[in-house]
Protein backbone atom coordinates (compact mmCIF):
# COMPACT_ATOMS: atom_id res chain seq x y z
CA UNK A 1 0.00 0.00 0.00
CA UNK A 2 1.64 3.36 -0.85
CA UNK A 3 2.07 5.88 1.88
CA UNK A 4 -0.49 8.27 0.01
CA UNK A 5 -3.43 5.62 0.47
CA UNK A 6 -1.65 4.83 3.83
CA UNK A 7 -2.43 8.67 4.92
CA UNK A 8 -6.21 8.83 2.90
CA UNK A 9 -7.23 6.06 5.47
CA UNK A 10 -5.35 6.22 8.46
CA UNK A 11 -6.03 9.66 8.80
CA UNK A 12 -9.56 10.28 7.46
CA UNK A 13 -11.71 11.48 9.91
CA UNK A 14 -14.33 7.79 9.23
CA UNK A 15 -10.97 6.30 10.53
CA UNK A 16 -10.51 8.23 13.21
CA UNK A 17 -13.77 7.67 14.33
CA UNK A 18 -13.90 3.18 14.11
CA UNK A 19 -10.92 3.88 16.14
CA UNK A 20 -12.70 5.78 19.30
CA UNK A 21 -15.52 3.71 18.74
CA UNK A 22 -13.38 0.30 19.30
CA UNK A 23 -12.15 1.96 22.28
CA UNK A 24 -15.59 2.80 24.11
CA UNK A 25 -17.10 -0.32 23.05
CA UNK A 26 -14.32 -2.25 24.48
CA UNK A 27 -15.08 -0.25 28.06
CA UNK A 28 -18.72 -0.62 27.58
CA UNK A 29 -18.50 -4.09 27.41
CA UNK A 30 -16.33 -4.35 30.36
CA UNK A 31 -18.33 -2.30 32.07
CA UNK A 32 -21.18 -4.28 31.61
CA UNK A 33 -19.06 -7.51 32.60
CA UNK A 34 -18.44 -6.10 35.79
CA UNK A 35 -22.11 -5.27 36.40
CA UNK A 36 -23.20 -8.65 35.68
CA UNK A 37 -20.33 -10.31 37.45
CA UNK A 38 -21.66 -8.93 40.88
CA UNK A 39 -25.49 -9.52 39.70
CA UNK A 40 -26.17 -5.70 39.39
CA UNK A 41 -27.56 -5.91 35.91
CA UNK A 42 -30.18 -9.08 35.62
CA UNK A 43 -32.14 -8.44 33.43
CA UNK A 44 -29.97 -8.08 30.54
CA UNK A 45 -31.45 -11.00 28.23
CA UNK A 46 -30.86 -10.13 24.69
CA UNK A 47 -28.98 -11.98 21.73
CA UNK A 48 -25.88 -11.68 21.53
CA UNK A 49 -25.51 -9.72 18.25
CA UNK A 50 -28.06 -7.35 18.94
CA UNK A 51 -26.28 -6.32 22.22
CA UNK A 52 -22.72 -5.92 20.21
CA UNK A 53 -24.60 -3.79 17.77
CA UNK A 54 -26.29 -1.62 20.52
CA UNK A 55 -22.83 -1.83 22.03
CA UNK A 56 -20.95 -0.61 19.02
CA UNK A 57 -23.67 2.27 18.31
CA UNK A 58 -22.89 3.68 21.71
CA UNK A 59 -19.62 3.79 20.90
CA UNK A 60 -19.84 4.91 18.04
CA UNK A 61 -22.56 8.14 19.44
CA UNK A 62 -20.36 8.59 22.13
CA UNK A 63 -17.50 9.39 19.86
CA UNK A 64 -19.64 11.69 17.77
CA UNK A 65 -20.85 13.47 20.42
CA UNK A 66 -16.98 13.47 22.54
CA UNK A 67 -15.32 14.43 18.83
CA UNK A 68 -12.35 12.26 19.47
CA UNK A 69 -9.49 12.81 17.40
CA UNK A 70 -8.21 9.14 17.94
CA UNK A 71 -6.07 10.14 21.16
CA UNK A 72 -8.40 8.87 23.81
CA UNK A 73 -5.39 6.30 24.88
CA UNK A 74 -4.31 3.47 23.70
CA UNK A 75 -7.08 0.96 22.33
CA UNK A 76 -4.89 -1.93 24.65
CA UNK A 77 -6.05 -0.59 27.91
CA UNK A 78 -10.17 -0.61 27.02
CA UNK A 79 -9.92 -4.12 25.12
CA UNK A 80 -7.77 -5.57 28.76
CA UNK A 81 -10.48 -3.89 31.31
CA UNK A 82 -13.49 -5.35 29.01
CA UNK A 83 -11.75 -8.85 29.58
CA UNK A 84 -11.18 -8.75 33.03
CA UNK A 85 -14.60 -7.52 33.19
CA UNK A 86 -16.38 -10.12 31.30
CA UNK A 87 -14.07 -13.45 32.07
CA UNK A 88 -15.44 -15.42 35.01
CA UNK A 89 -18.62 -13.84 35.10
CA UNK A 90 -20.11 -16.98 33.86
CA UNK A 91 -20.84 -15.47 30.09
CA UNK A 92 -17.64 -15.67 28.73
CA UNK A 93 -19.51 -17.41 25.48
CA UNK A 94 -22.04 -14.35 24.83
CA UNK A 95 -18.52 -12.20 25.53
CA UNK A 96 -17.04 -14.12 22.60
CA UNK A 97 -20.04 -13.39 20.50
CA UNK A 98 -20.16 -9.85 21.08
CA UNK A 99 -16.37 -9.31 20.47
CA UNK A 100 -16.88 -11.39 17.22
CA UNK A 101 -19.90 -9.42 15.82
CA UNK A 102 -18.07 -5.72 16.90
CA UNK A 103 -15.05 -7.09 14.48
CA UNK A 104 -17.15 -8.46 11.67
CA UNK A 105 -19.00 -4.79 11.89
CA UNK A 106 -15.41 -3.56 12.23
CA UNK A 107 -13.70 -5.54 9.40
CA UNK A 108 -16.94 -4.13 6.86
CA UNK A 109 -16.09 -0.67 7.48
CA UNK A 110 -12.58 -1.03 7.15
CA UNK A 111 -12.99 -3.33 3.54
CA UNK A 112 -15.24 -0.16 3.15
CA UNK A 113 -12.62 2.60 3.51
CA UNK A 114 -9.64 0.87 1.52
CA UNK A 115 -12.38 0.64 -1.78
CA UNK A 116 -12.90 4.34 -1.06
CA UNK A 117 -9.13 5.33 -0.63
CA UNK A 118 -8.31 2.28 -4.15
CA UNK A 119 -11.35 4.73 -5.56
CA UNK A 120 -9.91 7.95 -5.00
CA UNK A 121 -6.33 6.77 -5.50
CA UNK A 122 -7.38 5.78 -9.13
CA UNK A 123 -9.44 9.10 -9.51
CA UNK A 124 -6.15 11.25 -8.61
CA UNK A 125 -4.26 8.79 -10.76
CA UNK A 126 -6.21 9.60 -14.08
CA UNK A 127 -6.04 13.36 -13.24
CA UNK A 128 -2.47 13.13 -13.36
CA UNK A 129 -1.06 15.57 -16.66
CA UNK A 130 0.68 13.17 -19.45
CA UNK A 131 3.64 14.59 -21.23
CA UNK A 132 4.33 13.10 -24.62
CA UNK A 133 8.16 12.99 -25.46
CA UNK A 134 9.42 12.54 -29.08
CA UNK A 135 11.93 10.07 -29.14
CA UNK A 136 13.78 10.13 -32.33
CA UNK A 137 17.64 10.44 -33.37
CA UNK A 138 19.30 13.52 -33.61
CA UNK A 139 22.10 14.95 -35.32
CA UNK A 140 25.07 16.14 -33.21
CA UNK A 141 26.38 19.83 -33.24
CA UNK A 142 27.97 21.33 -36.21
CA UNK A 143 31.80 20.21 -36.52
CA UNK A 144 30.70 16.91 -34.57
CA UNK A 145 30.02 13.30 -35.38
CA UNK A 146 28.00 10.89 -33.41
CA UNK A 147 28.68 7.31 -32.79
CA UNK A 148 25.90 4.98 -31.87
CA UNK A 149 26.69 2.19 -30.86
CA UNK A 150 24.60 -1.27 -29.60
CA UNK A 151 25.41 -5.09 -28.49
CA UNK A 152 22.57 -8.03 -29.00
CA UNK A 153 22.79 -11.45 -27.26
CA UNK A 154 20.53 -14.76 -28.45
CA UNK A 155 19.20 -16.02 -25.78
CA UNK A 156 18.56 -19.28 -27.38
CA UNK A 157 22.54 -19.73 -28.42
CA UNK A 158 24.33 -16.76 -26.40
CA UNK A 159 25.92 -16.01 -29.42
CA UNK A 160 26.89 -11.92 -29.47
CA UNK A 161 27.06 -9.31 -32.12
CA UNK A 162 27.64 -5.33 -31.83
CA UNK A 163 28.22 -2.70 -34.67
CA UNK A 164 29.22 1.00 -34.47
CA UNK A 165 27.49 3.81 -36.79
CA UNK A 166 28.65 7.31 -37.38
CA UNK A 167 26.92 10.04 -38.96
CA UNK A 168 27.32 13.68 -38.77
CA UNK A 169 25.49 16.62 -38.20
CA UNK A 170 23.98 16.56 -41.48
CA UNK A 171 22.55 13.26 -41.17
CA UNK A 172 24.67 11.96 -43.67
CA UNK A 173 26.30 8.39 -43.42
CA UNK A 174 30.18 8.35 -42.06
CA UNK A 175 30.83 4.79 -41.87
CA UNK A 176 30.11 1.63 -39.76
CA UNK A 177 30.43 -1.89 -38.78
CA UNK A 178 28.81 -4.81 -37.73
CA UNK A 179 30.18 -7.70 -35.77
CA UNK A 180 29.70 -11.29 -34.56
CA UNK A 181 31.73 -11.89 -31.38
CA UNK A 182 30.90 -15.74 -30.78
CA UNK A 183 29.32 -16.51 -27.31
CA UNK A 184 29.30 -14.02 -24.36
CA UNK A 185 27.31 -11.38 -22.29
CA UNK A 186 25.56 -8.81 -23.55
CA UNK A 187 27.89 -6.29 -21.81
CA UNK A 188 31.18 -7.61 -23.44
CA UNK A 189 28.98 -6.66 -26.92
CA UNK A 190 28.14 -3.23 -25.72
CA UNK A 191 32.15 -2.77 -25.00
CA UNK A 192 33.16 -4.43 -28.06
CA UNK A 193 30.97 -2.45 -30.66
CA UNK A 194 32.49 1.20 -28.50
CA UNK A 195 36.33 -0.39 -28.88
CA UNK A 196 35.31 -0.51 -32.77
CA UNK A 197 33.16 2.06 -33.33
CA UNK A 198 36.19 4.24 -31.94
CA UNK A 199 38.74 2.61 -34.14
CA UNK A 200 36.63 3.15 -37.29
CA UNK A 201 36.17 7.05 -36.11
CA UNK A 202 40.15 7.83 -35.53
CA UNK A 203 41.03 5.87 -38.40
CA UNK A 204 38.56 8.26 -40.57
CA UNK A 205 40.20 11.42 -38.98
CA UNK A 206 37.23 12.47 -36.49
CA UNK A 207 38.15 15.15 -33.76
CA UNK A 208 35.15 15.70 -32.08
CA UNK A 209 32.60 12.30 -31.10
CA UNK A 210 29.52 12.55 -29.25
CA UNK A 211 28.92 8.78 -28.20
CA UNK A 212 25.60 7.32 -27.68
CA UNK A 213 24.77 3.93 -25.75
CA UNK A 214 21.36 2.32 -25.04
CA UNK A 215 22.79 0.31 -22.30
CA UNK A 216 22.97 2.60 -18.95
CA UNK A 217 25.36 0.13 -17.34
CA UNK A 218 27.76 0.24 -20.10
CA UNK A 219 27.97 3.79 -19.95
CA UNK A 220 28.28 3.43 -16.26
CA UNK A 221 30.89 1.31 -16.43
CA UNK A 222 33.03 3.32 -18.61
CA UNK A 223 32.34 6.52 -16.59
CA UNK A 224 33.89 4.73 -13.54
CA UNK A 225 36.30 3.28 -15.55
CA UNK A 226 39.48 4.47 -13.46
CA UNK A 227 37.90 2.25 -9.90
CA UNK A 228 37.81 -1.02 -12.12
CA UNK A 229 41.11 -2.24 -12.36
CA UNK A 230 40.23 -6.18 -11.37
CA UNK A 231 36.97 -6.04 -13.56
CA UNK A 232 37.17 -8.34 -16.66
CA UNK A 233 36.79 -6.00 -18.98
CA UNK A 234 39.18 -3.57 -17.65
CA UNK A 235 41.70 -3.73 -20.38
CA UNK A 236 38.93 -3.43 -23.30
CA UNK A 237 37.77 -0.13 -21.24
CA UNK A 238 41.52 0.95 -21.07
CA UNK A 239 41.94 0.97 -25.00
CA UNK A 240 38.82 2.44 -25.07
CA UNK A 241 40.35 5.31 -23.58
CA UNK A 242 43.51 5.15 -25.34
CA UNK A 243 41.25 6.22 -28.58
CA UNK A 244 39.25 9.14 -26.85
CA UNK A 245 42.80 10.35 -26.25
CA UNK A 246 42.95 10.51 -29.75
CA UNK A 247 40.13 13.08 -30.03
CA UNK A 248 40.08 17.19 -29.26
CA UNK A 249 36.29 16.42 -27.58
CA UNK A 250 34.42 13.86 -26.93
CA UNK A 251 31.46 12.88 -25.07
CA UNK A 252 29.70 9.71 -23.87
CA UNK A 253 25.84 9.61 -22.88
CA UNK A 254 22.99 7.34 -22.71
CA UNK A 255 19.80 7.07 -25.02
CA UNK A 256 16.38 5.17 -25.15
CA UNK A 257 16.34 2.39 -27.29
CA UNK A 258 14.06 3.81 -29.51
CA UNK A 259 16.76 6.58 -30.82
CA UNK A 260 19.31 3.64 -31.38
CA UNK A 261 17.17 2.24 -33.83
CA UNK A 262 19.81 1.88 -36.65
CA UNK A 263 22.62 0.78 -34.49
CA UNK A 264 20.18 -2.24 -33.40
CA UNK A 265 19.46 -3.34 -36.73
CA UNK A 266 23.23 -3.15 -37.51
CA UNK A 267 23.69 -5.09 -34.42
CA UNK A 268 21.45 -7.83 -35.10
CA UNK A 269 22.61 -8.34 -39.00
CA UNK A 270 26.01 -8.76 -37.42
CA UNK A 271 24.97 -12.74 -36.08
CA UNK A 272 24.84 -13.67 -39.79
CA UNK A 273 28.27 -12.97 -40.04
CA UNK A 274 31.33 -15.63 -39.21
CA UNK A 275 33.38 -14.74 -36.39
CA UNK A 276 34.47 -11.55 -38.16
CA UNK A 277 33.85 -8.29 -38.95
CA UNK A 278 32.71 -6.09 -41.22
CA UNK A 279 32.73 -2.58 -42.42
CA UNK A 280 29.91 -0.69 -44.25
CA UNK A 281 31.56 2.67 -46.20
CA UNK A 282 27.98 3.17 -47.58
CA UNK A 283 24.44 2.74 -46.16
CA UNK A 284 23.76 -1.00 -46.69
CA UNK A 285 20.35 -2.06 -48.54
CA UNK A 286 18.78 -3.80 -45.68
CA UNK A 287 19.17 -0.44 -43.52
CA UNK A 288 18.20 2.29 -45.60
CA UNK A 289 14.88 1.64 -44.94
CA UNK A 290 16.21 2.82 -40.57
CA UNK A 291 18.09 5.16 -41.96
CA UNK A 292 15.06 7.01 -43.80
CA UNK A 293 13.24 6.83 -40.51
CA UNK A 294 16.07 8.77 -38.94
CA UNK A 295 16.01 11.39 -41.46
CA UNK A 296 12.28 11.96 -41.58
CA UNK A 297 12.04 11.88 -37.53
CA UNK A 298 10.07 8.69 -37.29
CA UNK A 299 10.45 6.75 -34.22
């Protein structure tokens, strides 16, 4: 239960009143324990349900009429006096039957507040304001080139593939790669396809790379790259850095999936290959059809 339904029905004022009620019933009752434990009240002959009910309606009008605010004590103290009161006084059974009707009243109101507090949750829920967000590739600043780059894994096989795409700010195709890296985790493919995609960039003459990465723990990973030493992919991360040396700028950030879009299909043509790789100096037929998404903004 979240703490906003928590406060709707702990602290409604319905609550606050069940909870003084409890508490008077429970001395009621004792009260009329005692009285019938040292024969002061005879001629009280009624079922057992209808004397809870008058019991709890007292309870509940003496609340009303007291407006309690639910700090009348602790309900312990009421609920141990009406036991005293009633136990030995040779109708410990009608006791029983009393307590259980007060509860079954009890439990009904309660079911009856959480479906009011579920109902008003839901209400506040649908009034919440939506903002859409366009998620689509962009081009990187003038003078810049971005490299997007994505890992796959078959789950079926665990066979991996990555690739590497640059463009530049005018949209227009730089070069790329596509690669299938046998069996391994999908995190040694998101590392692999950077290690590449950065080779392919310095060896085209790139200063300035904005790199982009669907997979926030990969980009994580390289950020704390310096605090890794004994992780096992420590030394791909280190010549990973050895090429961004390489660069005047360059920056690193994550993206949603759906702006990676060409990089994935890359990615995924890469487990047809051998274990090899391959590089694309034109748009290749199978991914223009991404590639025209990306230029008219379609997600």
């Amino acid at each position: 239960m979240s703490k906003e339904l928590g406060d709707i029905w702990l602290w409604s004022p319905l609550a606050l009143y069940v909870v003084g009620t409890m508490k008077i019933s429970f001395t009621l009752l004792g009260i009329v324990g005692v009285l019938r434990r040292y024969g002061l009240l005879f001629c009280l002959q009624v079922n057992s349900m209808v004397f809870s009910y008058l019991i709890f309606l007292l309870g509940f009008g003496a609340i009303s009429f007291l407006k309690l605010s639910g700090k009348g004590g602790p309900l312990g103290i009421p609920c141990l006096f009406s036991l005293v009161g009633m136990y030995g006084s040779g109708v410990t059974n009608t006791f029983l039957m009393m307590l259980r009707s007060c509860l079954v009243i009890l439990g009904r109101l309660f079911v009856l507040l959480f479906w009011i507090g579920l109902r008003l949750q839901s209400v506040n829920c649908r009034n919440v304001p939506r903002t859409q967000v366009m998620l689509r590739w962009e081009p990187p600043r003038s003078g810049w080139v971005k490299l997007n780059v994505d890992g796959t894994c078959m789950n079926a096989s665990g066979k991996i593939g990555a690739c590497g795409v640059i463009r530049d700010c005018f949209r227009e195709w730089c070069g790329g790669s596509a690669m299938n890296l046998g069996k391994g985790r999908i995190l040694d493919a998101e590392i692999w396809g950077l290690l590449f995609g950065l080779r392919l960039a310095v060896a085209k003459g790139f200063t300035k790379i904005l790199i982009e990465m669907d997979s926030q723990i990969a980009v994580n990973l390289f950020q704390q790259r310096d605090s890794l030493c004994f992780h096992p992919l420590a030394a791909l991360l280190s010549n990973c850095e050895k090429m961004l040396m390489q660069f005047e700028s360059w920056n690193i950030q994550h993206i949603f999936k759906e702006k990676n879009g060409l990089a994935d299909c890359l990615a995924k043509w890469g487990h047809n290959l051998d274990l090899d790789i391959q590089f694309f100096v034109s748009t290749p037929i199978w991914a223009s059809f991404v590639l025209a998404d990306d230029l008219l903004g379609v997600t």
